[in-house]
C-alpha atoms as a PDB file:
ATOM      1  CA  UNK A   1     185.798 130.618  33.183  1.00  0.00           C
ATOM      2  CA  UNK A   2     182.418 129.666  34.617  1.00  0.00           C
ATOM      3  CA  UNK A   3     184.132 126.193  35.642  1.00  0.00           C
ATOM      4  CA  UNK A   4     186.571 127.647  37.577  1.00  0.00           C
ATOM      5  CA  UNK A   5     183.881 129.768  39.213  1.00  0.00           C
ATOM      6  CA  UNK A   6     182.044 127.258  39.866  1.00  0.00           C
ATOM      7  CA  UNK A   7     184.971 125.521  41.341  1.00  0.00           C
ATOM      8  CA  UNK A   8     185.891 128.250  43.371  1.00  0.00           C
ATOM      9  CA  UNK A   9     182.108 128.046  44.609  1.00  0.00           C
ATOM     10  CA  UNK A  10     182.706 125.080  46.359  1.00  0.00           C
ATOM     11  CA  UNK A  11     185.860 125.869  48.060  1.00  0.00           C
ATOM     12  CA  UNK A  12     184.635 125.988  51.292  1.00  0.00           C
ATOM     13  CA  UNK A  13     183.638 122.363  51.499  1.00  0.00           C
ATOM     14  CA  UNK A  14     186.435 120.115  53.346  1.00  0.00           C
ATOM     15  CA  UNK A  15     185.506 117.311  50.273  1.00  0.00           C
ATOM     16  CA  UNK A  16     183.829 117.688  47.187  1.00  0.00           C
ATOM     17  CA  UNK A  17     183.147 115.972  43.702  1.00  0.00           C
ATOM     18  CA  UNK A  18     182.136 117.778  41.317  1.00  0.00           C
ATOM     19  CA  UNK A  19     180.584 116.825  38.133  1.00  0.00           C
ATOM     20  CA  UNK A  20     180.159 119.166  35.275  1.00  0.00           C
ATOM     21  CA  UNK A  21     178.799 118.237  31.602  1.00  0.00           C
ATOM     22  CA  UNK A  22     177.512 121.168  29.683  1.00  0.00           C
ATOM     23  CA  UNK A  23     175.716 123.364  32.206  1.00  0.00           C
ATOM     24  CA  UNK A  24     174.818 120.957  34.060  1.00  0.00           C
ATOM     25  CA  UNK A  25     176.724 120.223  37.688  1.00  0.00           C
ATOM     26  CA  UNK A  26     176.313 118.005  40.718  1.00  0.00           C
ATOM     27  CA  UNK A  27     177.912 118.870  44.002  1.00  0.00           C
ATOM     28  CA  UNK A  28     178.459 116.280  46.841  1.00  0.00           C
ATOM     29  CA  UNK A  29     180.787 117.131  50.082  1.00  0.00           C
ATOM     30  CA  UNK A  30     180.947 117.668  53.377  1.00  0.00           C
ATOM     31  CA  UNK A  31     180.636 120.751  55.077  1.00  0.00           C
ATOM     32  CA  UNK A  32     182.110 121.789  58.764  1.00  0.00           C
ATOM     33  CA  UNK A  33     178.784 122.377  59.996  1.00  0.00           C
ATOM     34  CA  UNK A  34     175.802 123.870  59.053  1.00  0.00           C
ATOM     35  CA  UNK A  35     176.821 127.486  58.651  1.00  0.00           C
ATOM     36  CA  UNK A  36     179.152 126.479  55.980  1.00  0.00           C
ATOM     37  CA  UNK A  37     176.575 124.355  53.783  1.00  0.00           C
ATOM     38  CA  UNK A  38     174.288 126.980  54.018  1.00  0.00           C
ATOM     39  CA  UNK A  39     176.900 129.569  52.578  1.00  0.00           C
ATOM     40  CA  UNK A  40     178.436 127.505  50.023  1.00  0.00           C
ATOM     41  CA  UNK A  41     174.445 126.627  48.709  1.00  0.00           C
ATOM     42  CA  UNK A  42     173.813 130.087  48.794  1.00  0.00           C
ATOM     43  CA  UNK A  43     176.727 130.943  46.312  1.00  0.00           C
ATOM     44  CA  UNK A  44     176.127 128.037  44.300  1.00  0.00           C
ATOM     45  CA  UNK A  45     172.177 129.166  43.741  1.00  0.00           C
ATOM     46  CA  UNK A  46     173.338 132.490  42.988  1.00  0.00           C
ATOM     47  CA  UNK A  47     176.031 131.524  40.622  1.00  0.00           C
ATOM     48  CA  UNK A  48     173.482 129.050  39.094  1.00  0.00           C
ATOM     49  CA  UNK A  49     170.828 131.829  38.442  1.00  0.00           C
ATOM     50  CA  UNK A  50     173.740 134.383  37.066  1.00  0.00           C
ATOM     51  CA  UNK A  51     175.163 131.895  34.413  1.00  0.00           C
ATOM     52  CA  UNK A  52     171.867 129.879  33.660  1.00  0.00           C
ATOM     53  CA  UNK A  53     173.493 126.610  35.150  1.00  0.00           C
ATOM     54  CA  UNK A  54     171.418 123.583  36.683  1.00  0.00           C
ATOM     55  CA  UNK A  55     173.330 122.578  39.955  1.00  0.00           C
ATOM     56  CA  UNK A  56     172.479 119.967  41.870  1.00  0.00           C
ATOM     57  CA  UNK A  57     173.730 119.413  45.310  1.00  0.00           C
ATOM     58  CA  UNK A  58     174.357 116.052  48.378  1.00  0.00           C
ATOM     59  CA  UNK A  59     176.161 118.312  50.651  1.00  0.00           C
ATOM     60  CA  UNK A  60     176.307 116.729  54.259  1.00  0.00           C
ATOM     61  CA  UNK A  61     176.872 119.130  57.365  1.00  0.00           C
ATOM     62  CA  UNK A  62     179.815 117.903  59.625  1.00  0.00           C
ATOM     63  CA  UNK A  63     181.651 118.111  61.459  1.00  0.00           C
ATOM     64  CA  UNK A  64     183.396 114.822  60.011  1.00  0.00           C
ATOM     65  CA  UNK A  65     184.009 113.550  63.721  1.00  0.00           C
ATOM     66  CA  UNK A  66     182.154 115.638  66.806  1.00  0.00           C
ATOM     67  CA  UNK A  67     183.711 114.604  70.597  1.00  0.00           C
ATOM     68  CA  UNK A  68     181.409 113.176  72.897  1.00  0.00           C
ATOM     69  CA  UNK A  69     183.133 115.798  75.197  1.00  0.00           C
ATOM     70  CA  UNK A  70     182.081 119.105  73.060  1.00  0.00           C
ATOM     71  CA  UNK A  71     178.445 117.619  72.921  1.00  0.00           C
ATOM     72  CA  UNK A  72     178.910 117.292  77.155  1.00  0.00           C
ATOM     73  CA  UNK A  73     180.189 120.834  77.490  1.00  0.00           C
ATOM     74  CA  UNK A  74     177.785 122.301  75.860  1.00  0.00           C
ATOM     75  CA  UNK A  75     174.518 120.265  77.549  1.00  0.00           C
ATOM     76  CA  UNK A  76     175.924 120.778  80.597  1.00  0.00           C
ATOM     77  CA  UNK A  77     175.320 124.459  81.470  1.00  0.00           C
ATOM     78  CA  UNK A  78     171.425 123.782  80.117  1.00  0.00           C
ATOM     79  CA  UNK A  79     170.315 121.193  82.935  1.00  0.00           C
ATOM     80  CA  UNK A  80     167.413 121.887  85.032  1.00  0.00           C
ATOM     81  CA  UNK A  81     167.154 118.835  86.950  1.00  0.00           C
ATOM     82  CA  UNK A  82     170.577 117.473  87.880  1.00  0.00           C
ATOM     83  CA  UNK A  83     173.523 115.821  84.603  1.00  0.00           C
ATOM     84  CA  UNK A  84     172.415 115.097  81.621  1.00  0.00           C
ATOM     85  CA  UNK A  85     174.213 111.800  79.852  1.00  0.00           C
ATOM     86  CA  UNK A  86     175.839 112.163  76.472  1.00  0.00           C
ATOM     87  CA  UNK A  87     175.566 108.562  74.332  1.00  0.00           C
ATOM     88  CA  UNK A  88     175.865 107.096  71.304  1.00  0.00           C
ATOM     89  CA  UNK A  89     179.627 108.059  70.601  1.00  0.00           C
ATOM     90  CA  UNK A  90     182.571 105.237  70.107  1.00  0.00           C
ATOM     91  CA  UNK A  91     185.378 105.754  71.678  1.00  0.00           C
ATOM     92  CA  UNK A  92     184.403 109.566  72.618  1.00  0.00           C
ATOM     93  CA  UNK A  93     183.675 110.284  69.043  1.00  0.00           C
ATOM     94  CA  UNK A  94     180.768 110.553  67.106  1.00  0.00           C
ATOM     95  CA  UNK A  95     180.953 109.647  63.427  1.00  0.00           C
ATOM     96  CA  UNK A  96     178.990 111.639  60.911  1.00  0.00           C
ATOM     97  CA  UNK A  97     176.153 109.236  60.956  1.00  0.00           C
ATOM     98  CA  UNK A  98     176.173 108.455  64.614  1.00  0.00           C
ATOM     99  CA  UNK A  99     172.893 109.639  66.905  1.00  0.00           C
ATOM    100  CA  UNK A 100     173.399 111.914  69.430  1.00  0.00           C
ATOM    101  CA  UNK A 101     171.276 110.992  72.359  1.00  0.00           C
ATOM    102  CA  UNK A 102     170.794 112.702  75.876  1.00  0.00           C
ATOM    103  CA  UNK A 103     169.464 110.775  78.866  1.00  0.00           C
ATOM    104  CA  UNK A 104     168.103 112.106  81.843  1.00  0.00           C
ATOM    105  CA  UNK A 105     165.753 114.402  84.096  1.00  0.00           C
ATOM    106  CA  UNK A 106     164.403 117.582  83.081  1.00  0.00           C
ATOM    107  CA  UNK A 107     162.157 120.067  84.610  1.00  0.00           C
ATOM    108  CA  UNK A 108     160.973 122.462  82.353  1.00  0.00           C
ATOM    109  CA  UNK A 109     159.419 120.994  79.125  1.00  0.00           C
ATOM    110  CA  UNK A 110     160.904 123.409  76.895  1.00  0.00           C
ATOM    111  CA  UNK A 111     164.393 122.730  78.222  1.00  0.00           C
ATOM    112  CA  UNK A 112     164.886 119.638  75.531  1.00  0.00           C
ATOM    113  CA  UNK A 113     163.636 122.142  72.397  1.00  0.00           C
ATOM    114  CA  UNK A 114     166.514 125.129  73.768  1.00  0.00           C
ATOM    115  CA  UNK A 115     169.045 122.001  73.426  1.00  0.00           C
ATOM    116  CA  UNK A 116     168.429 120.379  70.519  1.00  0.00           C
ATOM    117  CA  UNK A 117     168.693 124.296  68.926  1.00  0.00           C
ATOM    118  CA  UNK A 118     171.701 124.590  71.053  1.00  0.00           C
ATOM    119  CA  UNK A 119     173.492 121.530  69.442  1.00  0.00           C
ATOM    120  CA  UNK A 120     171.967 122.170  66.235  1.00  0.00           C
ATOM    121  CA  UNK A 121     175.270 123.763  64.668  1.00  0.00           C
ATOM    122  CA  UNK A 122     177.426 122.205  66.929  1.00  0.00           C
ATOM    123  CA  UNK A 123     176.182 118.619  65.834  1.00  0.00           C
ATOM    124  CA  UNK A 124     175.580 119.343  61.764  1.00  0.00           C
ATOM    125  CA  UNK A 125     173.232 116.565  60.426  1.00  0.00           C
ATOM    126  CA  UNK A 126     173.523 113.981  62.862  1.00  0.00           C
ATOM    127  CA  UNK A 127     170.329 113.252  64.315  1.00  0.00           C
ATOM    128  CA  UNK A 128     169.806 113.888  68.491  1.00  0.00           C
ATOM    129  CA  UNK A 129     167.185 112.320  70.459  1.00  0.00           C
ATOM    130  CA  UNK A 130     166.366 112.276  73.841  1.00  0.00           C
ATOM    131  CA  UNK A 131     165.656 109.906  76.802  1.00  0.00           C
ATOM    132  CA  UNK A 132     164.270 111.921  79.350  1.00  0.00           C
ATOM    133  CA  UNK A 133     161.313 112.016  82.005  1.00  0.00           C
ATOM    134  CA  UNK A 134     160.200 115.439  83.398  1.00  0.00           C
ATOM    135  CA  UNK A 135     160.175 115.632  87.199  1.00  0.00           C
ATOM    136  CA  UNK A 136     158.643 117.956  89.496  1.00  0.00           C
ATOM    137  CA  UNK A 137     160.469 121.556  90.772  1.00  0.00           C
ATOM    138  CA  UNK A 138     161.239 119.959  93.858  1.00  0.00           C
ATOM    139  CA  UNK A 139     163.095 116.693  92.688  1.00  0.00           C
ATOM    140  CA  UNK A 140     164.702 118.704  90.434  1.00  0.00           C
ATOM    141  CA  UNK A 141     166.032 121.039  93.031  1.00  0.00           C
ATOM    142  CA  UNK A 142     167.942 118.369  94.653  1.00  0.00           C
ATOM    143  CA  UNK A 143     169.586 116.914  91.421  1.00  0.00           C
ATOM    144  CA  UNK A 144     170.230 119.815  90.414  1.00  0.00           C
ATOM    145  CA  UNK A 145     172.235 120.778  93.847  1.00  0.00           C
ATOM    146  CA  UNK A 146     173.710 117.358  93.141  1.00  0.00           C
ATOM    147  CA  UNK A 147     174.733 117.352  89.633  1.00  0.00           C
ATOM    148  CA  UNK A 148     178.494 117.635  90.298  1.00  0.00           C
ATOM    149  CA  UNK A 149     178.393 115.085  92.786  1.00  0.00           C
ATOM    150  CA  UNK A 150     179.832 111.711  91.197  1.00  0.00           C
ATOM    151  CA  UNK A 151     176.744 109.433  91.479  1.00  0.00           C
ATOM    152  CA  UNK A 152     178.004 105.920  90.479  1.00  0.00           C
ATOM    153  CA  UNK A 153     178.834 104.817  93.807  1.00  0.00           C
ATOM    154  CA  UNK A 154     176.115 101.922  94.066  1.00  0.00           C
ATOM    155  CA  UNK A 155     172.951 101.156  92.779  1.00  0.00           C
ATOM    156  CA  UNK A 156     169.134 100.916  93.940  1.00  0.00           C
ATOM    157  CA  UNK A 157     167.662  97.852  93.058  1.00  0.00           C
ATOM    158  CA  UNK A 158     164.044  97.104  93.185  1.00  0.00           C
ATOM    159  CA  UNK A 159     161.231  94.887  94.075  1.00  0.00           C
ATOM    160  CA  UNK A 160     158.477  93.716  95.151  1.00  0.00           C
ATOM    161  CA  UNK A 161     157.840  93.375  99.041  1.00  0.00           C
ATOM    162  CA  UNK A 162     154.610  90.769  98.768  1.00  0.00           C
ATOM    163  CA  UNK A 163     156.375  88.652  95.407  1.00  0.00           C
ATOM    164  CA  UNK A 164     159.943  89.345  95.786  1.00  0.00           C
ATOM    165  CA  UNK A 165     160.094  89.986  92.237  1.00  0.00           C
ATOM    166  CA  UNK A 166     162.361  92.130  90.974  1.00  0.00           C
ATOM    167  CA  UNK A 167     160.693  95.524  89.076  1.00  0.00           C
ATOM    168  CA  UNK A 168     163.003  96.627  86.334  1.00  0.00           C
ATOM    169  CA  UNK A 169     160.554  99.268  85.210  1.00  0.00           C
ATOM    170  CA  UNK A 170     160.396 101.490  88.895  1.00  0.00           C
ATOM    171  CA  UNK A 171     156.304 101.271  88.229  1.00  0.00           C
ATOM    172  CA  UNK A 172     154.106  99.951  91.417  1.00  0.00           C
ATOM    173  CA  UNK A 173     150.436  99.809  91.154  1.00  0.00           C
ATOM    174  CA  UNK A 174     148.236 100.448  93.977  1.00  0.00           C
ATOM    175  CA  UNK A 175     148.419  98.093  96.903  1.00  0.00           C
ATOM    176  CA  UNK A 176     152.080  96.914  96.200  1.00  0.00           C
ATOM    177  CA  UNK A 177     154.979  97.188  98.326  1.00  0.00           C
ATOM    178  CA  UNK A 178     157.978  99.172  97.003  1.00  0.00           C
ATOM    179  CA  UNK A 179     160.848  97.106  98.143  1.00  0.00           C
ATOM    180  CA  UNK A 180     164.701  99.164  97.449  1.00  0.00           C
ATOM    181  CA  UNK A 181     167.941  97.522  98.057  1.00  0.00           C
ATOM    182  CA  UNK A 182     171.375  99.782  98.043  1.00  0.00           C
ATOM    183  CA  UNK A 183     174.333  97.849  96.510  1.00  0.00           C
ATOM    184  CA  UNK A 184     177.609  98.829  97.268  1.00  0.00           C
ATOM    185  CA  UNK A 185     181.172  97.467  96.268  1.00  0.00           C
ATOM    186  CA  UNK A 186     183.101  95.683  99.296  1.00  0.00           C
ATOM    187  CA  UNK A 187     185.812  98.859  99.637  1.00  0.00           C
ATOM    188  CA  UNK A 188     182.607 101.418 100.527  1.00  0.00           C
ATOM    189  CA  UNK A 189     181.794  99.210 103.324  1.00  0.00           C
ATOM    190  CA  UNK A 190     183.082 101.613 106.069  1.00  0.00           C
ATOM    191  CA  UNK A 191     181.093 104.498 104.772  1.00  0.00           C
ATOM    192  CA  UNK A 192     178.179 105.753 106.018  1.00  0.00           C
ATOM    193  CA  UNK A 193     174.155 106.871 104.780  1.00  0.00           C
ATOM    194  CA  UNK A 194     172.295 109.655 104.378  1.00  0.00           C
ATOM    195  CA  UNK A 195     168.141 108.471 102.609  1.00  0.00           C
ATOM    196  CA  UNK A 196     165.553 109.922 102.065  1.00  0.00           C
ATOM    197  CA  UNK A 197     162.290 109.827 100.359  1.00  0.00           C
ATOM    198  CA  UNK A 198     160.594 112.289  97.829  1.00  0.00           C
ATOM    199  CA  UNK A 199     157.300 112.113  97.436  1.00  0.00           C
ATOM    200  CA  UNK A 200     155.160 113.202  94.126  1.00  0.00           C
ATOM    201  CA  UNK A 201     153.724 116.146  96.150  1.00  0.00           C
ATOM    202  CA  UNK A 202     157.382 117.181  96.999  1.00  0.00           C
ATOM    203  CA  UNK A 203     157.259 116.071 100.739  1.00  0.00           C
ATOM    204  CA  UNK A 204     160.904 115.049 102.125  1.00  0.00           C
ATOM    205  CA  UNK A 205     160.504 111.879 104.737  1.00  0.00           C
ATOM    206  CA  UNK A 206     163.873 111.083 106.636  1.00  0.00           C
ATOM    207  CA  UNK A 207     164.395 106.948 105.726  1.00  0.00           C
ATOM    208  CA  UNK A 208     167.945 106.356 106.876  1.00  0.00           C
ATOM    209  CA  UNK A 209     168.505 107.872 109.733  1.00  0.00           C
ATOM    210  CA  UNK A 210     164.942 108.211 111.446  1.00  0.00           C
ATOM    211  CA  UNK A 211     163.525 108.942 114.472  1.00  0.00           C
ATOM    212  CA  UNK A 212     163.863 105.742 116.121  1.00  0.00           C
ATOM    213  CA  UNK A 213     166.500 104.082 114.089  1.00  0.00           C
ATOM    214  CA  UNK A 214     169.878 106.306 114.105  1.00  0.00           C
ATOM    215  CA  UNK A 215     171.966 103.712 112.143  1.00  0.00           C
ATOM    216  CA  UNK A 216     174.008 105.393 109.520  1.00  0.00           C
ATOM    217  CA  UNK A 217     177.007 103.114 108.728  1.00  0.00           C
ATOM    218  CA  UNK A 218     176.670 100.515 106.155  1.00  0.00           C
ATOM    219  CA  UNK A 219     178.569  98.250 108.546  1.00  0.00           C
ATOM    220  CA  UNK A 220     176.044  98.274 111.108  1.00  0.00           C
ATOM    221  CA  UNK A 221     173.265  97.506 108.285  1.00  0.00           C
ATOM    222  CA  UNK A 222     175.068  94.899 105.836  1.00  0.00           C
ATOM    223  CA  UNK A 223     177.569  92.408 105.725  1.00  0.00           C
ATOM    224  CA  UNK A 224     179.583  91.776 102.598  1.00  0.00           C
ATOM    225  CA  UNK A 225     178.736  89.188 100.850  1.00  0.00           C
ATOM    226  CA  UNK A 226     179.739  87.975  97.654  1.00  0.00           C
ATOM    227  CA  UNK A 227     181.977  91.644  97.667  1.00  0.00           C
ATOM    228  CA  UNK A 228     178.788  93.577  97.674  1.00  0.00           C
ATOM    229  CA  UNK A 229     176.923  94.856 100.583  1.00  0.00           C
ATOM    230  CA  UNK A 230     173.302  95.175 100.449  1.00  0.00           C
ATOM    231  CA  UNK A 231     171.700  97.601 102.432  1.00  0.00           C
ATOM    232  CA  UNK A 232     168.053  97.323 102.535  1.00  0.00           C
ATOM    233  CA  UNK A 233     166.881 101.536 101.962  1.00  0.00           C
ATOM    234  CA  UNK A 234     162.809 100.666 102.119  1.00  0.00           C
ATOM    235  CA  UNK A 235     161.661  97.294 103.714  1.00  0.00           C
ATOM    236  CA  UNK A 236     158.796  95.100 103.069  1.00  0.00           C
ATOM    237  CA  UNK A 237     155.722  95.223 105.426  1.00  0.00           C
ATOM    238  CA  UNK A 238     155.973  92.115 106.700  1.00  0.00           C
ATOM    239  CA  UNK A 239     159.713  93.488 107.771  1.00  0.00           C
ATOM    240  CA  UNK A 240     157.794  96.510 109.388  1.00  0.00           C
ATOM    241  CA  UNK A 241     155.829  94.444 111.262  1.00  0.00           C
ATOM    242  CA  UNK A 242     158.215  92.397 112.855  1.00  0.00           C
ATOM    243  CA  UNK A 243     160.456  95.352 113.985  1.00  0.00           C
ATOM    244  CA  UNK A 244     158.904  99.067 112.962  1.00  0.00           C
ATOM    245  CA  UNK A 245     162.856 100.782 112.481  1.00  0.00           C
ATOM    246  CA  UNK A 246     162.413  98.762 108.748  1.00  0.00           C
ATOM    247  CA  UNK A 247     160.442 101.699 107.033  1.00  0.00           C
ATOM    248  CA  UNK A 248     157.997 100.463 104.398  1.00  0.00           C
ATOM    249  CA  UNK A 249     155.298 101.509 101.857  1.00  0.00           C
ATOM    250  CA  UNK A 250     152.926 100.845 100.106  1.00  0.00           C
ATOM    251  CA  UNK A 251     151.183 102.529  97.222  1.00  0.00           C
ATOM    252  CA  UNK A 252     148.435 104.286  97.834  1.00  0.00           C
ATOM    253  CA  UNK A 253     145.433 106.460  95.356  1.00  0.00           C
ATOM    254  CA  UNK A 254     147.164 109.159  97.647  1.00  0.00           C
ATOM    255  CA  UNK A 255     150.466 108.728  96.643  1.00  0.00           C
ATOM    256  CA  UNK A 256     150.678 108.221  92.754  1.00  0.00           C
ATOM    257  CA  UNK A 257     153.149 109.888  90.543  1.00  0.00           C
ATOM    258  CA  UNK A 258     157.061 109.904  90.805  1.00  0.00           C
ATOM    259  CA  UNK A 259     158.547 109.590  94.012  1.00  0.00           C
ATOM    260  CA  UNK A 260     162.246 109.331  94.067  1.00  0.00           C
ATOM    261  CA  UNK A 261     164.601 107.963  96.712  1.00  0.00           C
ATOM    262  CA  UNK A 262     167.713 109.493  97.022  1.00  0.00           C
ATOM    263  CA  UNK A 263     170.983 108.040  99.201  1.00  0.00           C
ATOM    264  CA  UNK A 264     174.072 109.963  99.656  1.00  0.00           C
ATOM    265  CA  UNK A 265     177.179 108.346 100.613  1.00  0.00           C
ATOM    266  CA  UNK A 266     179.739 109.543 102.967  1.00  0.00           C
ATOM    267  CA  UNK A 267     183.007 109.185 104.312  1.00  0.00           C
ATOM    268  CA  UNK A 268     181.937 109.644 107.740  1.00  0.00           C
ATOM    269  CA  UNK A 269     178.225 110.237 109.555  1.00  0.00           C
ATOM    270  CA  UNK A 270     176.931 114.128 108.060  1.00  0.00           C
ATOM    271  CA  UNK A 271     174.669 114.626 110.996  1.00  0.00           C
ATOM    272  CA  UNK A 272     175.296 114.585 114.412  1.00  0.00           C
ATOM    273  CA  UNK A 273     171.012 115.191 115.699  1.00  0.00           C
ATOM    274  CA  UNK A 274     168.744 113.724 113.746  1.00  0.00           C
ATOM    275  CA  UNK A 275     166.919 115.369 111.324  1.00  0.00           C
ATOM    276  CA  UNK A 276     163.275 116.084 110.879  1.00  0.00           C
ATOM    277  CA  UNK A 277     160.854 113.723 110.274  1.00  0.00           C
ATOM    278  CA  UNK A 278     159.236 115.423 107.223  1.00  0.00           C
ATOM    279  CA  UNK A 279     161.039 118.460 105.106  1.00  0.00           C
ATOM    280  CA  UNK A 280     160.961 120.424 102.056  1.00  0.00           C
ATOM    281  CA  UNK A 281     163.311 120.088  99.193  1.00  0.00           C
ATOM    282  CA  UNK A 282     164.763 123.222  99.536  1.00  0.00           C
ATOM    283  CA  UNK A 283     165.642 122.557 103.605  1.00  0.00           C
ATOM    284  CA  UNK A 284     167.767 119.279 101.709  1.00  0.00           C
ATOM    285  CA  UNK A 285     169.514 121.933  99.364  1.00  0.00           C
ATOM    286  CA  UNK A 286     170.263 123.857 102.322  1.00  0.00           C
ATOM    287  CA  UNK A 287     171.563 121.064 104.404  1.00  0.00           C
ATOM    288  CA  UNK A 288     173.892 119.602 101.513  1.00  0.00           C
ATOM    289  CA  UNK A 289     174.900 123.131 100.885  1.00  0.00           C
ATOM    290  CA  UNK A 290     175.883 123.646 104.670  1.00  0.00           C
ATOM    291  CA  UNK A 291     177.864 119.780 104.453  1.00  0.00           C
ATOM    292  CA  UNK A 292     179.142 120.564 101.240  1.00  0.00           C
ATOM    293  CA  UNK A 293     180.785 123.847 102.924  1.00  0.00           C
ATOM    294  CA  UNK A 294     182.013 122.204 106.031  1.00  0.00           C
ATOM    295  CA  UNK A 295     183.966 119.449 103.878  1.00  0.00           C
ATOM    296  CA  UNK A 296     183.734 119.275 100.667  1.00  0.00           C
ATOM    297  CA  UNK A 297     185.388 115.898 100.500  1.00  0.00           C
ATOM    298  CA  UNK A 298     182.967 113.780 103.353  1.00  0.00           C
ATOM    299  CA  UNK A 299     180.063 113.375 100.446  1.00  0.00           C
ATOM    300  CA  UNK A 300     181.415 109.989  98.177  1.00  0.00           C
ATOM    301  CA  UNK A 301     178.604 110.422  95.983  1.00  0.00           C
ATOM    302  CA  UNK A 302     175.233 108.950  95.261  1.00  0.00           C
ATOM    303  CA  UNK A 303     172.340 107.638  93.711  1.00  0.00           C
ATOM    304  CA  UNK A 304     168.747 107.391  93.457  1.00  0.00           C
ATOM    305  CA  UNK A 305     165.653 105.809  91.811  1.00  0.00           C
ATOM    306  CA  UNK A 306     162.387 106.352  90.815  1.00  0.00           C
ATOM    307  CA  UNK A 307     159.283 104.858  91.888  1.00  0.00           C
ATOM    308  CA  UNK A 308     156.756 105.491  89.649  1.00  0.00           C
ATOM    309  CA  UNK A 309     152.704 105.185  91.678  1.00  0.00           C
ATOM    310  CA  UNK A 310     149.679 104.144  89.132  1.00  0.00           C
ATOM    311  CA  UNK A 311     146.523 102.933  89.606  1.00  0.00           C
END
């Protein structure tokens, strides 16, 4: 009779073995999640202190397979500072001993503890780390305003504007020149640009268009070559120099910390005056708010990178 109790015990589990010599047992199973474990341990201590047994239990939280899309759905509504990434699944599933790992931008510290309690049941005993930088209020702001926009229509490429080296790493150290290159497939070639320029203390400089340079299409700044065009976003100083439309920088003790360029891609020009030189990040919000209203389908997407100031 105290078998079958015992059996009964573990009825919960979605597998078990059970191993029972005297009274002595070992459990080992998998659970749905967390909840369950914790209820089926609960009645097997209890049963184990009623009947004098000795259990012993390898119980493993599931669920057995967890979609990458259930771990997305329920990130998603926690983001501060623009989409969060979901990786580490195959084929949209994680297995029970996959990682769960989140990428991206966050702007409240405490942000990445309320998720990892968030996907704590959801998520059973696979582990979940995170890959994520925290940015100021003001970068943040803008992700945030463009998290549903798709933002894998190019890519930002860096470098160095005295070397020419590429920087994979986004980090310049005083006195270098932050060089950034927009790549865009061949078939976004008649689209036009919107850039421009966070800096760490949350200023907003116009890049692409600016007050003497209107240019907005990425025909009338690139040619394709190769089926990419490259459209040069910040310039070296020797480029300034020679004609002062090709914005440059260089990093400055004034200017460490995370800046963050940010291009947005459109069908057609968003602005028909140019806008002003220098502007908060909530003026941005405003503005993509006001394009996003007028039509919602002229914004492509975007993209952006971080340059990273040190000493």
């Amino acid at each position: 009779a105290e078998a079958r109790a015992l059996i009964e015990a573990t009825a919960a589990l979605d597998s078990v073995q059970l191993s029972i010599s005297d009274k002595m047992a070992s459990v080992a199973g998998l659970a749905a999640n967390i909840r369950v474990r914790a209820m089926v341990k609960y009645t097997l201590d209890a049963f184990a202190a009623e009947f004098e047994w000795d259990i012993s239990t390898d119980i493993a939280a599931g669920p057995l397979v967890l979609g990458s899309d259930t771990v997305s759905d329920t990130v998603r509504p926690m983001t501060d500072c623009g989409r969060l990434t979901v990786d580490g699944a195959t084929d949209g599933q994680f297995g029970i001993t996959d990682h769960v790992t989140i990428t991206g931008n966050i702007a409240d510290p405490n942000t990445q503890s309320a998720i990892e309690d968030t996907l704590a049941p959801i998520v059973g005993d696979r582990a979940v780390a995170f890959s994520t930088q925290i940015l100021s209020p003001g970068h943040c702001m803008i992700r945030q305003r463009l998290a549903d926009v798709p933002n894998d229509v190019g890519s930002l490429a860096l470098s160095d504007g005295d070397t020419g080296a590429r920087n994979l790493s986004g980090v310049f150290r005083v006195g270098q020149n932050p060089v950034i290159d927009l790549l865009l497939p061949g078939d976004l070639g008649d689209g036009a640009i919107w850039a421009f320029f966070v800096d760490a203390k949350e200023k907003v400089s116009g890049v692409i268009p600016n007050v003497i340079d209107d240019r907005v299409l990425v025909s009338q700044r690139s040619d394709l070559q190769d089926g990419l065009h490259r459209v040069r976003i910040l310039h070296t100083v020797a480029e300034f120099l020679e004609d002062n439309r090709h914005l440059a920088t260089r990093v400055t003790s004034e200017s460490l910390g995370k800046s963050e360029v940010f291009v947005i891609l459109s069908q057609n020009p968003l602005f028909e005056v140019s806008r002003p030189r220098s502007e908060s990040p909530g003026a941005i919000v405003q503005a993509i708010d006001e394009l996003m209203a007028e039509d919602p389908n002229n914004i492509i997407g975007f993209t952006s990178v971080i340059v990273d100031g040190r000493p």
